[in-house]
Protein backbone atom coordinates (compact mmCIF):
# COMPACT_ATOMS: atom_id res chain seq x y z
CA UNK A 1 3.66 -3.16 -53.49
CA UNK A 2 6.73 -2.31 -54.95
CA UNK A 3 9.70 -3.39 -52.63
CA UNK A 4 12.51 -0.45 -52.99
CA UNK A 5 15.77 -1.96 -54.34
CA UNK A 6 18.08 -0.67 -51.05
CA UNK A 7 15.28 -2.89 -48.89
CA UNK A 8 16.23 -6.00 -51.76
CA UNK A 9 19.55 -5.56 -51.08
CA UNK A 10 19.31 -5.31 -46.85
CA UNK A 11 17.43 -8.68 -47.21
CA UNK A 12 19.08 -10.24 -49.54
CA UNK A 13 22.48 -9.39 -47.27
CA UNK A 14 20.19 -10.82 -43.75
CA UNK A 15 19.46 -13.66 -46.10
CA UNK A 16 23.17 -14.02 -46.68
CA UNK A 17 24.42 -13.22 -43.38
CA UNK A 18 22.40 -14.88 -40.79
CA UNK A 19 24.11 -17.43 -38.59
CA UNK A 20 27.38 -17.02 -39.97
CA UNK A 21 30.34 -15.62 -37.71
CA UNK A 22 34.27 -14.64 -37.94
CA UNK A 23 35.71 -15.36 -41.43
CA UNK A 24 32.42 -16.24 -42.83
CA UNK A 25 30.29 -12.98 -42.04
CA UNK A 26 33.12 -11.19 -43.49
CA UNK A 27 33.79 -12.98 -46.80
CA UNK A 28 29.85 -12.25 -47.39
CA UNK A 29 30.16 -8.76 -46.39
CA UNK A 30 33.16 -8.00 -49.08
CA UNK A 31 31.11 -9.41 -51.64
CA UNK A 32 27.55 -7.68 -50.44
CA UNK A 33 30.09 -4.62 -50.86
CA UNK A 34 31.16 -5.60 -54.35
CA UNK A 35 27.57 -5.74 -55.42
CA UNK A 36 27.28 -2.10 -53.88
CA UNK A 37 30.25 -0.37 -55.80
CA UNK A 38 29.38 -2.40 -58.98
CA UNK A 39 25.49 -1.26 -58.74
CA UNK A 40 27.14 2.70 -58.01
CA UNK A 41 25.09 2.19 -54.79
CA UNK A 42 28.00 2.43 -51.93
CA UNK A 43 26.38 5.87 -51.60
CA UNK A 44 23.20 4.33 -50.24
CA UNK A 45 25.17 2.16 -47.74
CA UNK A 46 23.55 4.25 -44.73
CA UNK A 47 20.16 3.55 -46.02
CA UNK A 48 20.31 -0.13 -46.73
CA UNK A 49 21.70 -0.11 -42.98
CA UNK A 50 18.43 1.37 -41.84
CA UNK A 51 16.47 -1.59 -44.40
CA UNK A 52 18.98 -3.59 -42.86
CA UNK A 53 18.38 -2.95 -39.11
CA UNK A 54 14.11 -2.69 -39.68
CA UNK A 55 13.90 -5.92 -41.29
CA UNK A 56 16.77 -7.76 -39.02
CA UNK A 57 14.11 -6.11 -36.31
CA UNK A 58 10.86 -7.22 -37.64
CA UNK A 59 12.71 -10.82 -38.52
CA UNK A 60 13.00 -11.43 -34.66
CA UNK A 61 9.83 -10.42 -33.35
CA UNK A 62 11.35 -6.63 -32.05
CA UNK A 63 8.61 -3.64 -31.96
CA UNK A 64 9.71 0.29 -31.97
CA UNK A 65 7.28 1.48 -29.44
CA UNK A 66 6.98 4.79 -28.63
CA UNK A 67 5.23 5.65 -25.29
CA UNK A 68 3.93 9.37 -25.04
CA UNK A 69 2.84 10.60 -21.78
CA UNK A 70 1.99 14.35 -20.34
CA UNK A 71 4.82 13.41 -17.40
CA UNK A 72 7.77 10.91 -17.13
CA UNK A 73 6.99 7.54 -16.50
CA UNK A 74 8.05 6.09 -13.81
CA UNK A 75 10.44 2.90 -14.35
CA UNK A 76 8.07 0.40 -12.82
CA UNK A 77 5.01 1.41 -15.63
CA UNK A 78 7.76 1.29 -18.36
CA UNK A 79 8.87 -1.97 -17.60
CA UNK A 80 5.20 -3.54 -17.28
CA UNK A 81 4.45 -1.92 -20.73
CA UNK A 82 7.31 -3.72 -22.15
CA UNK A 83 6.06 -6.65 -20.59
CA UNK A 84 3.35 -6.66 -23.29
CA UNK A 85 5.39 -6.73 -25.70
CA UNK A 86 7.39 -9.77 -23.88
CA UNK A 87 9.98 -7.77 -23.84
CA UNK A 88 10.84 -7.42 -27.48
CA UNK A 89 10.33 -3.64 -27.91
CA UNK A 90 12.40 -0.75 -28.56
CA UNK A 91 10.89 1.89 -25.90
CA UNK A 92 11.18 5.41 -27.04
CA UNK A 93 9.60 7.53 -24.17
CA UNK A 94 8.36 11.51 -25.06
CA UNK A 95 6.60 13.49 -22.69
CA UNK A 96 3.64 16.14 -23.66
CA UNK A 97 2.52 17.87 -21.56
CA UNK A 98 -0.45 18.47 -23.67
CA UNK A 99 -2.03 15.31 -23.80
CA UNK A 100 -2.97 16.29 -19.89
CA UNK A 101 -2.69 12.41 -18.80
CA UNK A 102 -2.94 9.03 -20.39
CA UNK A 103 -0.46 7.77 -22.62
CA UNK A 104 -0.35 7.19 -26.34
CA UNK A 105 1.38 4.01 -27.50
CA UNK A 106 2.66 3.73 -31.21
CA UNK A 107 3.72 1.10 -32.61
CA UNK A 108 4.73 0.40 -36.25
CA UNK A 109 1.66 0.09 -37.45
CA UNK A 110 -0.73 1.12 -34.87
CA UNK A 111 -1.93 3.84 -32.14
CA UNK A 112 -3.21 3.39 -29.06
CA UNK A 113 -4.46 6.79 -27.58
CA UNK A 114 -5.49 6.65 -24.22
CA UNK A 115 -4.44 10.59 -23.64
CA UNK A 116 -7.01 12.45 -21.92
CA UNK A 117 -7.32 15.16 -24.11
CA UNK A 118 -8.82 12.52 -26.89
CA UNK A 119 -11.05 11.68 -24.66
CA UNK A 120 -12.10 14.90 -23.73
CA UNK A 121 -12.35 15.51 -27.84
CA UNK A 122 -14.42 12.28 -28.17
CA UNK A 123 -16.83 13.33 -25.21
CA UNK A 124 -17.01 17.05 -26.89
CA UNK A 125 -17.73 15.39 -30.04
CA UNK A 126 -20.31 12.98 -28.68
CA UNK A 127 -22.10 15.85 -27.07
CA UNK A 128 -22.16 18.20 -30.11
CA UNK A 129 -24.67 15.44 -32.33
C-alpha cells in the first residue's frame, strides 16, 4: 500500500518532534516548514495536520469511536463504554432515531451493530430461507 506523501511528511514531522519542548519543538517546526515551501506543499499544511493528528492518535493507543443510538445516552452508559476502551477514545455520540434501540459502535476499522432494526433485518432475513 502506497503511503500518500502528506502522511510521509506528518510522520516524518511526529518522528522529528516527539519529546522535544520550547526552543527545540520550534527549531524542528521551521525546518518541517522549509521542507513544505521548498516541496510547493505549504498549501497542504491543513491536511498533513489531519495525517498529523491520526497518526499522533493511533501512536498512543487513542480510538475515534462513534456511538449511535435511537435516544441520548445517558452519561453513566457513555462513560462505561469508554471504559472499554480504557479510556483512550474519542466519543462522538449521534442519535437515530431509526435504529429503534441498540447502539452501533464504530470504530476505525470496525462496526459493532447492536441496533434493533438489524436485528429485526437479520430475523426477517432468517425467516425468508
Amino acid at each position: 500500500m502506497r503511503v500518500s506523501r502528506n502522511k510521509e511528511l506528518a510522520i516524518a514531522l511526529y518522528q522529528a518532534a516527539t519529546g522535544l519542548h520550547g526552543k527545540d519543538l520550534s527549531v524542528v517546526i521551521t525546518v518541517f516548514v522549509k521542507i513544505l515551501v521548498k516541496e510547493g506543499r505549504l498549501n497542504q499544511v491543513e491536511n498533513i495536520i489531519n495525517e498529523f493528528t491520526k497518526y499522533t492518535k493511533k501512536q498512543e493507543g487513542v480510538v475515534s469511536l462513534e456511538v449511535t443510538s435511537a435516544r441520548p445516552l445517558s452519561k453513566k452508559i457513555l462513560t462505561e463504554i469508554e471504559k472499554i476502551w480504557n479510556g483512550k477514545s474519542e466519543l462522538t455520540e449521534t442519535v437515530d432515531e431509526t435504529i429503534l434501540g441498540g447502539i452501533i459502535l464504530k470504530t476505525d476499522d470496525k462496526i459493532l451493530d447492536g441496533s434493533i432494526i438489524r436485528q429485526i433485518k437479520s430475523l426477517k432475513k432468517s425467516l425468508e430461507k
